[in-house]
N, C-alpha and C. Protein backbone atom coordinates (compact mmCIF):
# COMPACT_ATOMS: atom_id res chain seq x y z
N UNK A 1 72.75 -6.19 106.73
CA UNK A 1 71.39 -6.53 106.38
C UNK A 1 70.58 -5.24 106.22
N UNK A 2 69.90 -5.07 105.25
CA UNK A 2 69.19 -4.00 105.04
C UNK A 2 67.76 -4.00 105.72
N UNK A 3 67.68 -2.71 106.27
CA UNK A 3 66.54 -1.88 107.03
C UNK A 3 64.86 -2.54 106.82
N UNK A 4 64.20 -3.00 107.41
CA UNK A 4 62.19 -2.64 106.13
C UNK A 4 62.38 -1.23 106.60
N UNK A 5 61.14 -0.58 105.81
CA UNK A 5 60.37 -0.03 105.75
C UNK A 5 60.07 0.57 107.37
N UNK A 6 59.49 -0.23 107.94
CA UNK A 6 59.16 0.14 109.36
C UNK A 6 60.21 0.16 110.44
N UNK A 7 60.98 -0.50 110.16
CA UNK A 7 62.89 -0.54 111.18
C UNK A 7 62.88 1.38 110.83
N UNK A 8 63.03 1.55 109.34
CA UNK A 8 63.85 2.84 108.98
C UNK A 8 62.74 3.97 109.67
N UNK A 9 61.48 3.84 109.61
CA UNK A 9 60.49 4.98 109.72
C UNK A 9 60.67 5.08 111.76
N UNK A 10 60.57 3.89 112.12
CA UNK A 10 60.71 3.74 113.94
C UNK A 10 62.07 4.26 114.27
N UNK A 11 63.52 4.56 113.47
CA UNK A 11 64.56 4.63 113.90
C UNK A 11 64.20 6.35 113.58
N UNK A 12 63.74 6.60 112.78
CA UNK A 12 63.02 8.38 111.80
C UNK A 12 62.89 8.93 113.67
N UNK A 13 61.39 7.81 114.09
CA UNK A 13 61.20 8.87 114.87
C UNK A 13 61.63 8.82 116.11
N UNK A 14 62.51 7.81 116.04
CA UNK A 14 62.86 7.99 117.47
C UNK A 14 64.02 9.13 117.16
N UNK A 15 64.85 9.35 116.11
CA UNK A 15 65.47 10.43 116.38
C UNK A 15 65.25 11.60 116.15
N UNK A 16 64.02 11.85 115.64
CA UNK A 16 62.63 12.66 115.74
C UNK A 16 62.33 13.13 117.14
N UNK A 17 62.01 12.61 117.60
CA UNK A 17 61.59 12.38 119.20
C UNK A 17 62.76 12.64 120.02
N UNK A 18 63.91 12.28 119.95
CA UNK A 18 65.17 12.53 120.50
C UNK A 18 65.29 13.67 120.46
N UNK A 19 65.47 14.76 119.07
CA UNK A 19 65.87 16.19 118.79
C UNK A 19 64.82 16.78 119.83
N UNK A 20 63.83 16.78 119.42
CA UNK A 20 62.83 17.56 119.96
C UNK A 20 62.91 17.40 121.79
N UNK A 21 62.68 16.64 122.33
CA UNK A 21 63.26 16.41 123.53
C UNK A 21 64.71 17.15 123.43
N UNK A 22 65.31 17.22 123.30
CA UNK A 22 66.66 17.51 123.35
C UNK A 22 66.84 19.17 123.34
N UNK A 23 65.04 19.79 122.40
CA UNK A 23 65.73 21.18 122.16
C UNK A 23 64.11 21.74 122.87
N UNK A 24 63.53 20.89 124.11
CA UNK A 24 62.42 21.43 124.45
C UNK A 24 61.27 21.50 123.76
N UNK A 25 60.85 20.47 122.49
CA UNK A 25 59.69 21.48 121.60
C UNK A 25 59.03 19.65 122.07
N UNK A 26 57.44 20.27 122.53
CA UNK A 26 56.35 19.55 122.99
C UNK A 26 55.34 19.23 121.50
N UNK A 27 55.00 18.59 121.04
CA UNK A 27 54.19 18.59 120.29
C UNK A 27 52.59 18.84 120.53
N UNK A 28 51.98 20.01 120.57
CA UNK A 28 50.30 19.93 120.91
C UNK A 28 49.88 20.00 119.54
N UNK A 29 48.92 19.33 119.68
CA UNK A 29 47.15 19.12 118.36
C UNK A 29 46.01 19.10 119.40
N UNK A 30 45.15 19.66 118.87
CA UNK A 30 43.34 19.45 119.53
C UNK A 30 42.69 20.20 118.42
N UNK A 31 41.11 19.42 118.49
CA UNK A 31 40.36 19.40 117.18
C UNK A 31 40.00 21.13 117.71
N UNK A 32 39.34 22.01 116.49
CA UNK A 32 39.10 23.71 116.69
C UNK A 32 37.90 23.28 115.92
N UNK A 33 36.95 24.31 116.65
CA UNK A 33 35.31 24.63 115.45
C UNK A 33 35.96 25.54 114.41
N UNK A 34 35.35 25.40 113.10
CA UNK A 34 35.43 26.18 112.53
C UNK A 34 35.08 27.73 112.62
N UNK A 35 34.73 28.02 113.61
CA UNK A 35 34.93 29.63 114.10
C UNK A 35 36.20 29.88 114.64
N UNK A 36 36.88 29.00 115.43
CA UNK A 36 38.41 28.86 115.46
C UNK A 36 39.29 29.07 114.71
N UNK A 37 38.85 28.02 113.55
CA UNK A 37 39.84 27.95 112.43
C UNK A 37 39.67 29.18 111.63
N UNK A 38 38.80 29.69 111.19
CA UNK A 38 38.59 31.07 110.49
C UNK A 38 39.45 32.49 111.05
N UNK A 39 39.10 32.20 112.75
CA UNK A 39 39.78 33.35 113.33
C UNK A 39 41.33 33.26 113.19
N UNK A 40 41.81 32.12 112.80
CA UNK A 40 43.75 31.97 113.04
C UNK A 40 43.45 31.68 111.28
N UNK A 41 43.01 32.14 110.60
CA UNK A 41 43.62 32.11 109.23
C UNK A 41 43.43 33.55 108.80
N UNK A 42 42.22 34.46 109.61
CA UNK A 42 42.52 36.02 109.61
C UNK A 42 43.06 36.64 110.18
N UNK A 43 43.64 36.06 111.24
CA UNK A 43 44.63 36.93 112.09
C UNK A 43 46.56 36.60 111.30
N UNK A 44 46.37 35.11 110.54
CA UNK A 44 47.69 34.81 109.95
C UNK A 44 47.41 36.02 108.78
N UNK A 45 46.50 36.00 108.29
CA UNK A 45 46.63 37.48 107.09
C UNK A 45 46.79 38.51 107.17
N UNK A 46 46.19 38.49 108.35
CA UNK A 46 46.00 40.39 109.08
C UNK A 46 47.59 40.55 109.22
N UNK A 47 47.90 39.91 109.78
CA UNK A 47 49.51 39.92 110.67
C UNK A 47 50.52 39.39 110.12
N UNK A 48 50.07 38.78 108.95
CA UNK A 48 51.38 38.15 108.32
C UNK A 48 52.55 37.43 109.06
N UNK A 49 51.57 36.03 108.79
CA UNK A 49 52.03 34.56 109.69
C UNK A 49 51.42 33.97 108.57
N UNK A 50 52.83 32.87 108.09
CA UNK A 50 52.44 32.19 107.36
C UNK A 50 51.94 30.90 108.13
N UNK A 51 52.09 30.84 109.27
CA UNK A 51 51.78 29.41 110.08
C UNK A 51 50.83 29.64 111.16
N UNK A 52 49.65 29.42 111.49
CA UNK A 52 48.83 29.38 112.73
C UNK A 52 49.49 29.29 113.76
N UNK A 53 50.58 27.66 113.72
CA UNK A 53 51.11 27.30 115.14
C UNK A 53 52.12 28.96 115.43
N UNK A 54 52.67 29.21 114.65
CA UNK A 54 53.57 30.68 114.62
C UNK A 54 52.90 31.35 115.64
N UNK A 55 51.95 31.98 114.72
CA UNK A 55 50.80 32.65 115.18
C UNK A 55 50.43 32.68 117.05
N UNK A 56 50.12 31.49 117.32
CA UNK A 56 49.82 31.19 118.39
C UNK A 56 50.61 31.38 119.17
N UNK A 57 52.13 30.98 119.42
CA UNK A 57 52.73 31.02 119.93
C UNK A 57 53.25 32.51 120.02
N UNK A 58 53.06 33.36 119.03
CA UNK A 58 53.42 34.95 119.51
C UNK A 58 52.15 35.42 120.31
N UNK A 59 51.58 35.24 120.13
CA UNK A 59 49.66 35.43 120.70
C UNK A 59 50.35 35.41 122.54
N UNK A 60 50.53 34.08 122.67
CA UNK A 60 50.44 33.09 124.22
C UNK A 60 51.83 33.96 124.60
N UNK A 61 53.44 34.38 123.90
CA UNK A 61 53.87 34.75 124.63
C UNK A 61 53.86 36.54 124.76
N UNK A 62 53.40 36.90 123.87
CA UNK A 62 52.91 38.49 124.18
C UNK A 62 52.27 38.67 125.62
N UNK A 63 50.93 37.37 125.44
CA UNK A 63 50.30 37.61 126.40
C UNK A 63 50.51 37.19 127.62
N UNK A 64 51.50 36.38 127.82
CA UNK A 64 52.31 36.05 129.44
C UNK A 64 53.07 37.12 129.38
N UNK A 65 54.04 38.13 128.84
CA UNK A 65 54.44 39.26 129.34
C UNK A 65 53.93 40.22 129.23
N UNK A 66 52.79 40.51 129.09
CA UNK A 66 51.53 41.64 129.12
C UNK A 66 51.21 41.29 130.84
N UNK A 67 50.99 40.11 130.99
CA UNK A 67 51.01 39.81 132.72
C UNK A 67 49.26 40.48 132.57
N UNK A 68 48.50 40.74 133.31
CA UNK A 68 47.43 41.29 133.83
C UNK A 68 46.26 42.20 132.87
N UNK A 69 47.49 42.72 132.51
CA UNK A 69 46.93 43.87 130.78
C UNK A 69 46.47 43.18 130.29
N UNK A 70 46.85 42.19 129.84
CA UNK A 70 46.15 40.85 129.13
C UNK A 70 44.82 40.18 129.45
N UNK A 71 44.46 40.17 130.87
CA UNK A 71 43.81 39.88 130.99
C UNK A 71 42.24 39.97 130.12
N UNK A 72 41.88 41.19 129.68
CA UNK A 72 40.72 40.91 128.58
C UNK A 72 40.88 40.25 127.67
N UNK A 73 41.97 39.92 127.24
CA UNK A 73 41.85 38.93 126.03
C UNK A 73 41.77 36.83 126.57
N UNK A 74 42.04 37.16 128.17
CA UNK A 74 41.10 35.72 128.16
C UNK A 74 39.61 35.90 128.88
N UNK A 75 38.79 36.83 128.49
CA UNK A 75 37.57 36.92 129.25
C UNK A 75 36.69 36.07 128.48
N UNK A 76 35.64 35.05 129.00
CA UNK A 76 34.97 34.39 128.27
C UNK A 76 33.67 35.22 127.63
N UNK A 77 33.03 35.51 126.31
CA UNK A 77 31.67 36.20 126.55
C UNK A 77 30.90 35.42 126.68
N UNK A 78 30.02 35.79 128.30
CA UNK A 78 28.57 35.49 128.29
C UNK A 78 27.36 36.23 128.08
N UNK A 79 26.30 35.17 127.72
CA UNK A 79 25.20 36.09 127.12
C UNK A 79 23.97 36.33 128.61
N UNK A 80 23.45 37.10 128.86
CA UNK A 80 23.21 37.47 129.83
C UNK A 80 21.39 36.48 129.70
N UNK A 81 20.85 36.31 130.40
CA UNK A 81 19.62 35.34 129.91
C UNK A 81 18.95 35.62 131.17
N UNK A 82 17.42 36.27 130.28
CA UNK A 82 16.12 36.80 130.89
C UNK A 82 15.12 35.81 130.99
N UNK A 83 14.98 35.53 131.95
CA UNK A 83 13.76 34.24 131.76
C UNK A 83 12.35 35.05 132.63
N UNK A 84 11.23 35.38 131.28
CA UNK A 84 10.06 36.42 131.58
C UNK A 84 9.03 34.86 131.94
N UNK A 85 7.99 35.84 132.00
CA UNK A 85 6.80 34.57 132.80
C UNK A 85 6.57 33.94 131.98
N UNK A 86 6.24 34.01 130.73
CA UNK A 86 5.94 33.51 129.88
C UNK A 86 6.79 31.70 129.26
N UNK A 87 8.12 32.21 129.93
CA UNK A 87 9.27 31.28 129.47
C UNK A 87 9.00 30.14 130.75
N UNK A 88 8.73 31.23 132.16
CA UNK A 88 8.86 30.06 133.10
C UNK A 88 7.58 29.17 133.08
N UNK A 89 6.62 29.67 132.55
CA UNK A 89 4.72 28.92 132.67
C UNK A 89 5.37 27.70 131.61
N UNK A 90 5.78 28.13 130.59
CA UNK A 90 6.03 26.97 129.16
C UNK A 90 7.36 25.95 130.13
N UNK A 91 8.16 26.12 130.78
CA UNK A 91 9.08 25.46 131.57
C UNK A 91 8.43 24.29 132.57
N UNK A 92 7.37 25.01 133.54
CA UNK A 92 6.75 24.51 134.40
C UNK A 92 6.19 23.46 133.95
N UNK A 93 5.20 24.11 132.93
CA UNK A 93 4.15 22.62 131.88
C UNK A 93 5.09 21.59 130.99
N UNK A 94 6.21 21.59 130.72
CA UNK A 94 7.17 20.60 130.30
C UNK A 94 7.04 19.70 131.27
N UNK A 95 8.05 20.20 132.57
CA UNK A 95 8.14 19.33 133.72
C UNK A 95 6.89 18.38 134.04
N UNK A 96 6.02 19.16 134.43
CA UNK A 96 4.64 18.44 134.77
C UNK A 96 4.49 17.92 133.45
N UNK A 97 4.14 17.93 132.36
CA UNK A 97 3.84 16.59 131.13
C UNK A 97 4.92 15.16 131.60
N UNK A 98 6.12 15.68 131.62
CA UNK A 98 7.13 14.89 131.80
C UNK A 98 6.72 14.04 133.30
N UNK A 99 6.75 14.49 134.00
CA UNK A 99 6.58 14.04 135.31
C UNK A 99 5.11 13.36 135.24
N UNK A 100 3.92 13.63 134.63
CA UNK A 100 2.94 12.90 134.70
C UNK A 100 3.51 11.73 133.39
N UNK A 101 4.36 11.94 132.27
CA UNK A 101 4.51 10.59 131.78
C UNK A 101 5.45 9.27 132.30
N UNK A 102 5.73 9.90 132.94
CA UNK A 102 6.89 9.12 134.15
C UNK A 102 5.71 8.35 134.84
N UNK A 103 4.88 9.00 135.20
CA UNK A 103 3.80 8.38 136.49
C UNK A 103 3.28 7.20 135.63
N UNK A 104 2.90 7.43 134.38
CA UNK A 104 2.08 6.62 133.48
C UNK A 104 3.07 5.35 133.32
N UNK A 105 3.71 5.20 132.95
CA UNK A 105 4.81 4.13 133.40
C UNK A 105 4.92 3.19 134.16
């Protein structure tokens, strides 16, 4: 008796799914901002990688045997933030509007 359509594609991946299990390879996806995506399509040019996932994966294991050296390349940048009087008076009078429209309520 012949296969549908969906018998043949479910039997695809289960031996899809079988190989890969079989030879260790995990499948990851997660959505990237486009400041993400820009940076892994200039670093695939710079470096000549035709594939991002490539890419990544020399990135992650350079940088587990760099061990510590590495470390600046996972530092997060933060922006350092001055809050002058001016910022805290305009802060204060929010609250209090807010808090007296709460009362009005």
């Amino acid at each position: 008796m012949a296969l549908t359509n969906a018998e043949r594609k479910r039997r695809q991946r289960e031996r899809a799914q079988a190989e890969a299990q079989r030879l260790g390879i995990t499948e990851r996806t997660w959505p990237v901002s486009a400041g993400v995506d820009d940076a892994l399509r200039r670093l695939c040019e710079r470096h000549g990688f035709d594939d991002w996932r490539e890419l990544l994966q020399v990135v992650l294991l350079n940088a587990d045997r760099a061990g510590d050296a590495a470390a600046f390349l996972f530092a997060v940048p933060r922006h350092e933030i001055t809050v002058n009087e001016s910022v805290t008076s305009a802060i204060q009078l929010a609250g209090a509007q807010a808090a007296g429209a709460l009362l009005d309520e």
